[in-house]
C-alpha atoms as a PDB file:
ATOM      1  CA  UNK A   1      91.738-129.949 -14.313  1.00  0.00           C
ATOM      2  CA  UNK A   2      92.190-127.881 -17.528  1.00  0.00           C
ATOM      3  CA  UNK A   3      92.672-123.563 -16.644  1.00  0.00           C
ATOM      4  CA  UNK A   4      91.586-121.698 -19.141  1.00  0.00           C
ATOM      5  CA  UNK A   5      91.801-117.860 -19.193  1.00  0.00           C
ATOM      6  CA  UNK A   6      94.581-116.773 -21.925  1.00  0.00           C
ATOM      7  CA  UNK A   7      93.726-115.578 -25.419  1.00  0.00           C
ATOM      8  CA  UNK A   8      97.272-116.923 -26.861  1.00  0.00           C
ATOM      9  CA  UNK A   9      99.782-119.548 -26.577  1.00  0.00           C
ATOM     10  CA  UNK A  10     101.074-120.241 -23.050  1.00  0.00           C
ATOM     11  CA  UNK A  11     104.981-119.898 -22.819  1.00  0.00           C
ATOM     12  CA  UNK A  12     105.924-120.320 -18.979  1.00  0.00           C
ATOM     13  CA  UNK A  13     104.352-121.753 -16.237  1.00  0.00           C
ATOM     14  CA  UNK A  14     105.550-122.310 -12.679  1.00  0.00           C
ATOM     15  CA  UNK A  15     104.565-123.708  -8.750  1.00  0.00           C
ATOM     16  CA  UNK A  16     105.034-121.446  -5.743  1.00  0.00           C
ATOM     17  CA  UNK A  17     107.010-123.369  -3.348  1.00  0.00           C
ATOM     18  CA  UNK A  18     103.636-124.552  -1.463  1.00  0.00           C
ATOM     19  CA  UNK A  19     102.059-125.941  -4.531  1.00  0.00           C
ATOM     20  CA  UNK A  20      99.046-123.825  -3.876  1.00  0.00           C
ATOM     21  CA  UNK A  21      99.518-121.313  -6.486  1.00  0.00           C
ATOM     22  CA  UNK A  22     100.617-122.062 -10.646  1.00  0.00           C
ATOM     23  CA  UNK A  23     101.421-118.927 -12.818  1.00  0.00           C
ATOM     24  CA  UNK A  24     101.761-118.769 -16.044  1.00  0.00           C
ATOM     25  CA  UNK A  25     102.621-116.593 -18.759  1.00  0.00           C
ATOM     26  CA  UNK A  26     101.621-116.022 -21.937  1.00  0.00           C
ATOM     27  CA  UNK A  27     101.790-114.323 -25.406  1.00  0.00           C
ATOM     28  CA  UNK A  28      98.462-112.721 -24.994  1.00  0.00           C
ATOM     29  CA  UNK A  29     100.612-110.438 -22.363  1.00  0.00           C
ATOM     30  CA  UNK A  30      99.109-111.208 -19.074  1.00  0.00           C
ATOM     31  CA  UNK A  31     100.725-113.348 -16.180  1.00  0.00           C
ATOM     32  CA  UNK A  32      97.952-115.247 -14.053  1.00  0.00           C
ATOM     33  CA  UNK A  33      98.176-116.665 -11.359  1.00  0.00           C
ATOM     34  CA  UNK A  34      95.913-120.286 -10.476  1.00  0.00           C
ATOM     35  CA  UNK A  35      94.437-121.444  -7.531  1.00  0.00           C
ATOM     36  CA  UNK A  36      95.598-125.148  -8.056  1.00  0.00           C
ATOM     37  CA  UNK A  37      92.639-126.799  -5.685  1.00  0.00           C
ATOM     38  CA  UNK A  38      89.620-124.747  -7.291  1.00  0.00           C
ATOM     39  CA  UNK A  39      91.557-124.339 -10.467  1.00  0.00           C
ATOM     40  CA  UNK A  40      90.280-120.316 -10.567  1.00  0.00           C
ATOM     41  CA  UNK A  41      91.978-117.641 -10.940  1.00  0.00           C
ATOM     42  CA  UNK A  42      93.545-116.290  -7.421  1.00  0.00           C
ATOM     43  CA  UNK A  43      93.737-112.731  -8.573  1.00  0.00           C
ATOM     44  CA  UNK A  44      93.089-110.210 -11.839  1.00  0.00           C
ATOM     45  CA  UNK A  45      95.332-110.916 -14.624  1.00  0.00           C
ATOM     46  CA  UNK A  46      98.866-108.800 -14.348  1.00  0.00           C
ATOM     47  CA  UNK A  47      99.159-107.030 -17.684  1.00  0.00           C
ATOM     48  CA  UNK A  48     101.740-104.628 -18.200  1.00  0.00           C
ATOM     49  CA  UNK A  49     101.500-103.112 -21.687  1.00  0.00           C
ATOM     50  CA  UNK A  50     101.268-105.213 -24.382  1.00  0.00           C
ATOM     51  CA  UNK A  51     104.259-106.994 -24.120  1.00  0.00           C
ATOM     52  CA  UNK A  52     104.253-110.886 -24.551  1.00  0.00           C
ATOM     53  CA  UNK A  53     105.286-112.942 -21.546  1.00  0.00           C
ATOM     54  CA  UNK A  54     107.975-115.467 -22.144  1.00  0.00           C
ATOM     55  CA  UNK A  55     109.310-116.357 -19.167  1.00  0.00           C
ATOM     56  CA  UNK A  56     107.812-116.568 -15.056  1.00  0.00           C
ATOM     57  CA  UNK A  57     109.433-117.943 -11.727  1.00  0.00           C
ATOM     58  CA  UNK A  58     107.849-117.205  -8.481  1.00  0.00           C
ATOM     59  CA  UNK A  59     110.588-116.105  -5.555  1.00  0.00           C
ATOM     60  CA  UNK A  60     111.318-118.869  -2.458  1.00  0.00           C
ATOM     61  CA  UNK A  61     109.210-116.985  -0.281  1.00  0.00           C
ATOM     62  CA  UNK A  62     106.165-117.274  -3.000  1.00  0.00           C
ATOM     63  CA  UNK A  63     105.460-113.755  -2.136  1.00  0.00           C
ATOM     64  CA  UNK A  64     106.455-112.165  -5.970  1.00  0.00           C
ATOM     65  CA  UNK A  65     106.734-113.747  -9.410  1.00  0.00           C
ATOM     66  CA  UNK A  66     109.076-112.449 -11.936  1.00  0.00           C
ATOM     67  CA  UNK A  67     107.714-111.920 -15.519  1.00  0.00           C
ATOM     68  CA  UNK A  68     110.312-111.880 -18.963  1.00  0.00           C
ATOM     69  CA  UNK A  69     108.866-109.814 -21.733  1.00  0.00           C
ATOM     70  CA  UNK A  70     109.924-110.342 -25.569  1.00  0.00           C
ATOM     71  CA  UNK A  71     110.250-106.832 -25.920  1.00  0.00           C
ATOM     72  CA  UNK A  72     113.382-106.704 -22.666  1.00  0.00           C
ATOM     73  CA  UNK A  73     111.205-105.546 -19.699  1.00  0.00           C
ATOM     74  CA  UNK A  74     111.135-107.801 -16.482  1.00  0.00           C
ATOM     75  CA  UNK A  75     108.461-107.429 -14.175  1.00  0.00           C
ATOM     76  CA  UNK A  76     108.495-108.049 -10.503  1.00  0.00           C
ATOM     77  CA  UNK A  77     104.669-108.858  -9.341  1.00  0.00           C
ATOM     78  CA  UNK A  78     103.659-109.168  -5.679  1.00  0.00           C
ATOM     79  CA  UNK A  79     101.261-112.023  -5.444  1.00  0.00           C
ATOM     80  CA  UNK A  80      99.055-110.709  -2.742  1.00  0.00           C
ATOM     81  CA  UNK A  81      97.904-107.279  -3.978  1.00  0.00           C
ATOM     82  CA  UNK A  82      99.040-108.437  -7.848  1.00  0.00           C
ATOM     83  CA  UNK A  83     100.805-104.851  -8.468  1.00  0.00           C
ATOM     84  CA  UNK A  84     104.050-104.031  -9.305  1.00  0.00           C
ATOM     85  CA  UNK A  85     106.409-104.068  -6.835  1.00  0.00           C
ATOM     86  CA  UNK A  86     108.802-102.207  -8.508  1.00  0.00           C
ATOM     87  CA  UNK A  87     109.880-100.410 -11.729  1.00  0.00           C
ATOM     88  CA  UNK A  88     110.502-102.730 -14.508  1.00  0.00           C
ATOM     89  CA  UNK A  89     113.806-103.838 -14.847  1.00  0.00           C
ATOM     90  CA  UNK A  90     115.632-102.520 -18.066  1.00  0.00           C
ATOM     91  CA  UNK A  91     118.948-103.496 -19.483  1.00  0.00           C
ATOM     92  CA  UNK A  92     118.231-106.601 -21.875  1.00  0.00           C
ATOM     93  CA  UNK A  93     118.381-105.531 -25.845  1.00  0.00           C
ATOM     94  CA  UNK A  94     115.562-107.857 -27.200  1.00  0.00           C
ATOM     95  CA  UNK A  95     113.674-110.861 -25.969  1.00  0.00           C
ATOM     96  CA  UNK A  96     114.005-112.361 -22.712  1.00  0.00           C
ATOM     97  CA  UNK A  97     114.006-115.839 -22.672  1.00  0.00           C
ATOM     98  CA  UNK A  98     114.403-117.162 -18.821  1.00  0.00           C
ATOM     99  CA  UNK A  99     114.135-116.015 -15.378  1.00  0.00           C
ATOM    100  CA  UNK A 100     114.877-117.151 -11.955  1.00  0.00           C
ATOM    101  CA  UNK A 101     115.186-116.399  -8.467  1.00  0.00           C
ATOM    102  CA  UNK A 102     118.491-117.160  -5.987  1.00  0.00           C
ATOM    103  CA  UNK A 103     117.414-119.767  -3.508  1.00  0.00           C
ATOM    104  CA  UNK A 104     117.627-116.947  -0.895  1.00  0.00           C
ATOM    105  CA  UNK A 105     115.460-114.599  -2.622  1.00  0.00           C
ATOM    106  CA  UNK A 106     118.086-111.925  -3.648  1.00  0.00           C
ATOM    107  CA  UNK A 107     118.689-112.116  -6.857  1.00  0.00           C
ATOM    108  CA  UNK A 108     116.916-112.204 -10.224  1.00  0.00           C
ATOM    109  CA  UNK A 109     119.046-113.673 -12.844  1.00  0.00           C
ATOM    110  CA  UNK A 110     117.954-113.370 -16.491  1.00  0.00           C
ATOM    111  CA  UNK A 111     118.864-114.137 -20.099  1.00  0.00           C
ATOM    112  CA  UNK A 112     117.920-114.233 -23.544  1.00  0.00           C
ATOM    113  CA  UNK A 113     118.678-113.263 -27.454  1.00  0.00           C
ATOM    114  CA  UNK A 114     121.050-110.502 -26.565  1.00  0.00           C
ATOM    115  CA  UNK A 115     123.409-113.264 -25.481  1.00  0.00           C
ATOM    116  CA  UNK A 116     124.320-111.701 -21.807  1.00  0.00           C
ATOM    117  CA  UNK A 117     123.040-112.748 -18.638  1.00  0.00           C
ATOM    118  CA  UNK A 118     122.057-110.270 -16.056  1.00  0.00           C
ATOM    119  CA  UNK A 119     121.587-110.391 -12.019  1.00  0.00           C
ATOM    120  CA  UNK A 120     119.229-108.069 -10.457  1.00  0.00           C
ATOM    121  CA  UNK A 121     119.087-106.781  -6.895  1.00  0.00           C
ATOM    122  CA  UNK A 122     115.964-108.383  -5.828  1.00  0.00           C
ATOM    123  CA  UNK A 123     115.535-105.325  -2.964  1.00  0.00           C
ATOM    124  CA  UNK A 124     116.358-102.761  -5.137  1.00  0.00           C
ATOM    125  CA  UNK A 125     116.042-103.385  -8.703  1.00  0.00           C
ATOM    126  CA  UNK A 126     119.344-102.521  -9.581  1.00  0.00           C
ATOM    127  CA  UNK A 127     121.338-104.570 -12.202  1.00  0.00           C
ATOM    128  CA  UNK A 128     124.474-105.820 -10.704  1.00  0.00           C
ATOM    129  CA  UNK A 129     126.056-106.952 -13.594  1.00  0.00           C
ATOM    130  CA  UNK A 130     125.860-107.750 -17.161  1.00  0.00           C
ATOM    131  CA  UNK A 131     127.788-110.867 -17.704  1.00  0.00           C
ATOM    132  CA  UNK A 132     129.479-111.784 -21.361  1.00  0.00           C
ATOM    133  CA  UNK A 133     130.415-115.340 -22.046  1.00  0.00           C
ATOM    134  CA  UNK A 134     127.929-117.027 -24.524  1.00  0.00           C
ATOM    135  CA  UNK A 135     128.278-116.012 -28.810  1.00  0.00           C
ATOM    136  CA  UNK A 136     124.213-116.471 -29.291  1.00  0.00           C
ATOM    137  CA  UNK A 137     121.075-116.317 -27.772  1.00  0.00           C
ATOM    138  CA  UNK A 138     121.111-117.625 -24.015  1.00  0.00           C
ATOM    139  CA  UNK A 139     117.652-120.074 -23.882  1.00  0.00           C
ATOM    140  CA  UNK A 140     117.880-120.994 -20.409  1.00  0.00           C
ATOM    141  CA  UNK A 141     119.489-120.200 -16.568  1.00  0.00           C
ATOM    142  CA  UNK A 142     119.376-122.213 -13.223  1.00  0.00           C
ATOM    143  CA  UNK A 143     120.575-121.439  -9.672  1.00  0.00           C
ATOM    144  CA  UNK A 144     121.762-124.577  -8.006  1.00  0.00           C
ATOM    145  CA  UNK A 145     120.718-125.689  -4.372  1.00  0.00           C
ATOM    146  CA  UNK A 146     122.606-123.701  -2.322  1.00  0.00           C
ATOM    147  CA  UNK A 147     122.500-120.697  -4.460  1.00  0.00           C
ATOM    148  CA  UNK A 148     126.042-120.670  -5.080  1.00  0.00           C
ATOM    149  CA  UNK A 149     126.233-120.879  -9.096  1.00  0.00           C
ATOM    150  CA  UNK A 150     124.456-120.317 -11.777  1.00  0.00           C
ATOM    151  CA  UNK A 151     124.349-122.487 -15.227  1.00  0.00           C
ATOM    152  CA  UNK A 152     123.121-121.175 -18.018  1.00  0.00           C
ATOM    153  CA  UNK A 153     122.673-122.804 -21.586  1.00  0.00           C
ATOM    154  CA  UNK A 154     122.734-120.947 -25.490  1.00  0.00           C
ATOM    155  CA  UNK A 155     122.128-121.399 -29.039  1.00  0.00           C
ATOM    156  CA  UNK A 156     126.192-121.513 -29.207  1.00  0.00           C
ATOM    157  CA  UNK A 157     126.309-125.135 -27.854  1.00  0.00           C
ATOM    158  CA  UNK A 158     127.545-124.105 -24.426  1.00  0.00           C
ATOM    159  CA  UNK A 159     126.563-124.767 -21.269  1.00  0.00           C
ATOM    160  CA  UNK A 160     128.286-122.407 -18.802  1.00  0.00           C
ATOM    161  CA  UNK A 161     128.658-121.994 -14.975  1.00  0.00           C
ATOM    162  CA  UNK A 162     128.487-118.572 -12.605  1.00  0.00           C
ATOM    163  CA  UNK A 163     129.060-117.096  -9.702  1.00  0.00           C
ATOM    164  CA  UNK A 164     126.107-114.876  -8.696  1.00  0.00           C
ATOM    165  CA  UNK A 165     127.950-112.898  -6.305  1.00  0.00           C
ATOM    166  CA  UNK A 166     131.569-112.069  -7.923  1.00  0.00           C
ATOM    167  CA  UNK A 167     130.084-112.357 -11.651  1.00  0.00           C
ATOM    168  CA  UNK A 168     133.291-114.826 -12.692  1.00  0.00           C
ATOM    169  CA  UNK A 169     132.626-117.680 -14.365  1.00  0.00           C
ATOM    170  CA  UNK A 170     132.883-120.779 -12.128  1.00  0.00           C
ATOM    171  CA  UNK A 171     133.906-124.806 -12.369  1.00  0.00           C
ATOM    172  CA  UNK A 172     133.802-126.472 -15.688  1.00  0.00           C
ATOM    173  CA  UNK A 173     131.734-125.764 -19.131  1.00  0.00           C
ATOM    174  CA  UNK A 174     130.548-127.899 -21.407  1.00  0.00           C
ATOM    175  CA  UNK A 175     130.457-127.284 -25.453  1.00  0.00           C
ATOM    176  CA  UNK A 176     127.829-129.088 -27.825  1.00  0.00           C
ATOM    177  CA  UNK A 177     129.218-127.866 -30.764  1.00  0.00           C
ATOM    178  CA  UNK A 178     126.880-129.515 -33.211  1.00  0.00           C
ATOM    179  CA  UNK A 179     123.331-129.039 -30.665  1.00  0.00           C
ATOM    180  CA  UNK A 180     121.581-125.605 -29.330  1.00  0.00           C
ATOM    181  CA  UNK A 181     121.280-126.086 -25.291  1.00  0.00           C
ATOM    182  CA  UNK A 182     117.811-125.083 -24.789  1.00  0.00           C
ATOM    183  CA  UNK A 183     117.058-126.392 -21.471  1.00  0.00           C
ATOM    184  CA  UNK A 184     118.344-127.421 -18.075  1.00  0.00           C
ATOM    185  CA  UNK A 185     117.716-127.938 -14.554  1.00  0.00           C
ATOM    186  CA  UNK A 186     119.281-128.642 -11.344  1.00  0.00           C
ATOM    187  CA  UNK A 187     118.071-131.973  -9.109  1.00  0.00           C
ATOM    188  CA  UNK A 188     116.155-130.734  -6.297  1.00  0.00           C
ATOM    189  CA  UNK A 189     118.695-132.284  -3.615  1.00  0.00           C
ATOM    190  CA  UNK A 190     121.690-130.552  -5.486  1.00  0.00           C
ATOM    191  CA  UNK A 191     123.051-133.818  -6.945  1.00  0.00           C
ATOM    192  CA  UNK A 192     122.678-133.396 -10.619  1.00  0.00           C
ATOM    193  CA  UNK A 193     122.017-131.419 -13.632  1.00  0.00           C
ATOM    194  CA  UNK A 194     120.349-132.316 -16.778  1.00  0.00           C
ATOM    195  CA  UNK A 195     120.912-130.286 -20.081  1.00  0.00           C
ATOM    196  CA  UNK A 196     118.399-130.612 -23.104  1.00  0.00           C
ATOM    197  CA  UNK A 197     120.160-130.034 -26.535  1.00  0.00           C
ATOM    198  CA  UNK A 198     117.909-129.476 -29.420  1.00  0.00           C
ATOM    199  CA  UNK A 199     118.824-130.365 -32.924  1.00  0.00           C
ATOM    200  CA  UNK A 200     120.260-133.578 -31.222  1.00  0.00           C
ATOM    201  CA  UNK A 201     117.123-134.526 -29.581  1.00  0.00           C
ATOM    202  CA  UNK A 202     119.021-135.604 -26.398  1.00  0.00           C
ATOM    203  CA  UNK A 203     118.881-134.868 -22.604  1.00  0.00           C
ATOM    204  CA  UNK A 204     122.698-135.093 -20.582  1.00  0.00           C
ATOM    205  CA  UNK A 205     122.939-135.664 -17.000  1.00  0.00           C
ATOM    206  CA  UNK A 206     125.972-134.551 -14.800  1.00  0.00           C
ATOM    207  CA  UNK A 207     126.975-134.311 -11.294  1.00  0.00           C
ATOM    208  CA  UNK A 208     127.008-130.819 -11.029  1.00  0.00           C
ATOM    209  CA  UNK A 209     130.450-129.795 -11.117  1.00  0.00           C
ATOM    210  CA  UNK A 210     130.191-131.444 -14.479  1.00  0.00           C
ATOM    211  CA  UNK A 211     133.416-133.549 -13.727  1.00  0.00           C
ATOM    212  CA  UNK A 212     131.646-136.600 -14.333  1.00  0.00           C
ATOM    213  CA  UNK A 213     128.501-137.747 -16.818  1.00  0.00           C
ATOM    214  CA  UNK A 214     126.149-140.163 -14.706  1.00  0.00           C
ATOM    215  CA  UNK A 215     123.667-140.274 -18.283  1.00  0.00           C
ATOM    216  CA  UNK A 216     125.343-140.052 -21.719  1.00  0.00           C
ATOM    217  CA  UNK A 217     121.840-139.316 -23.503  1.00  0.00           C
ATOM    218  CA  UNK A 218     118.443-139.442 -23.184  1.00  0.00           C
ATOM    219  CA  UNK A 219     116.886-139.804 -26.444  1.00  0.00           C
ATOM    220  CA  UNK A 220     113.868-138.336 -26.657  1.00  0.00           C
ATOM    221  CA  UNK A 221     111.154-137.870 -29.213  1.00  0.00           C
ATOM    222  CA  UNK A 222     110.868-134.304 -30.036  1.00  0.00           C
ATOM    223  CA  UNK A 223     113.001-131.404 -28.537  1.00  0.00           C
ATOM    224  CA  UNK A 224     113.725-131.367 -25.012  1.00  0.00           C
ATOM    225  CA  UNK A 225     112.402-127.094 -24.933  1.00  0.00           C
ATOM    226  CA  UNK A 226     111.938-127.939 -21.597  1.00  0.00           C
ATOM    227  CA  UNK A 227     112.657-130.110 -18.638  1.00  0.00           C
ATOM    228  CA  UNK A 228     112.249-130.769 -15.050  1.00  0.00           C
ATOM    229  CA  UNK A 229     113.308-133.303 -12.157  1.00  0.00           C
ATOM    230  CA  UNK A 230     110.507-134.284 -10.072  1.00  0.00           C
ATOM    231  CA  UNK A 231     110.799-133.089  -6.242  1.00  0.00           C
ATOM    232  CA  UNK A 232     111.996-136.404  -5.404  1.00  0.00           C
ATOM    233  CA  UNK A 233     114.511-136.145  -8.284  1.00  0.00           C
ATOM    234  CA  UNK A 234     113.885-139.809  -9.328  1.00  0.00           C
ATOM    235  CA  UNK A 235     112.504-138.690 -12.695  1.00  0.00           C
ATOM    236  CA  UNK A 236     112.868-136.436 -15.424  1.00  0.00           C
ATOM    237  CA  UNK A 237     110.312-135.224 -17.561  1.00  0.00           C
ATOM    238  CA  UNK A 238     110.274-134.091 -21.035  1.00  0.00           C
ATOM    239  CA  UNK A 239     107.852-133.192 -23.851  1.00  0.00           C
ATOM    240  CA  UNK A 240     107.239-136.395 -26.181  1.00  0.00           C
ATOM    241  CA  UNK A 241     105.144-136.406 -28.891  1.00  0.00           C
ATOM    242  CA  UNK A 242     101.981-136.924 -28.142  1.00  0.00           C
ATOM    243  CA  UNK A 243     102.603-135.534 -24.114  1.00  0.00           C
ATOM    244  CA  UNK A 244     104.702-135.640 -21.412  1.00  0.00           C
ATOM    245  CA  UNK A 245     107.262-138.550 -21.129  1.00  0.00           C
ATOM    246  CA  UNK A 246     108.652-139.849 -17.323  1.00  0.00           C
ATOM    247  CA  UNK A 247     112.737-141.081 -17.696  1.00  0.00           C
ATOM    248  CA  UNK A 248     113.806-143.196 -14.594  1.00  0.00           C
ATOM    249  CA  UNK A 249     117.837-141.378 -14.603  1.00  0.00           C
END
């Protein structure tokens, strides 16, 4: 099925845990949320402002997405009665550029051009810290399974690891100095990570400590701006040229 509904390009979409519900965010400023067996809208478009929507993740629990605005403000949006379950969350100087929850639904961690990335309180709102590492514009963060560490990828090259709840950086990093990291994810059973580097074209898989590369490179056909591990983590799918290409890792 095609969903239509948004008046401008769509920059973020993501699945509650169930599968039943796809949201998706979008320059027009709304976040809308899909029934994915009727393919209708569940709810009223969320619009806050004006602001266009760069970034959504839904929480474990599938009760509240989290919105990224390019103008800073993040938006936490309960599902059900699609209000605002809190302020917005302020701190970020300029666009934010990724989202996500903790695998136990505590902790918001974000990112973006002002090069810091930021954990929330998920109960309270309240930024925790503001974490300095990365020289340029942070595209993209991860938890891992167990919730544990955080990776998060720039614009310098870097790739660089977290921990969410003493805000020191954690393991091993990884520098592409001649490639922006624009994308990464985390294998559904914990076992790897994949990072997509963009003037390179390529797609790196590691265990996740990164002690050890299990794929050199991926080649792929256009950028890798974004990529994803099936649930059964056999695959990993990026954007190709003409759609969306299936690599057996």
């Amino acid at each position: 099925m095609v969903l239509t509904g948004h008046e401008g390009k769509v920059n973020s979409i993501a699945y509650s845990i169930d599968g039943l519900c796809l949201a998706s965010g979008s320059e027009d400023g709304t976040v809308r949320l899909w029934d994915t067996r009727t393919g209708q809208e569940a709810i009223s478009p969320l619009r806050s402002g004006e602001d266009n929507v760069t970034s959504v993740a839904f929480s474990p629990d599938g009760k509240f997405v989290a919105s990224g605005t390019r103008d800073g403000p993040i938006h936490i949006w309960d599902v059900k009665s699609g209000r605002l379950s809190m302020s917005p969350l302020l701190g970020h100087d300029g666009s934010i550029a990724c989202v996500a929850f903790s695998p136990d639904g505590t902790l918001i961690a974000s990112a973006g051009s002002d090069r810091l990335v930021r954990f929330w309180s998920v109960e309270t709102g309240q930024l925790l810290a503001a974490i300095e590492g990365h020289t340029e514009s942070v595209n993209a963060v991860a938890f891992n399974l167990t919730g544990n560490i955080l990776a998060s990828c720039s614009h310098d090259g870097t790739v660089r690891q977290w921990d969410p709840r003493t805000h020191e950086p954690k393991g091993i990093s990884f520098d592409h100095p001649d490639s922006w990291a624009i994308s990464l994810a985390y294998a559904s059973d914990g076992s790897a990570i994949s990072v997509g580097f963009n003037g390179s074209s390529e797609v790196h898989v590691w265990d996740t400590d990164f002690a050890s590369e299990i794929v050199s490179v991926i080649k792929t056909e256009v950028p890798p701006d974004t990529i994803a591990f099936s649930p059964g983590t056999q695959y990993i799918l990026t954007p190709g040229a003409n759609g969306i290409v299936s690599w057996n890792w």
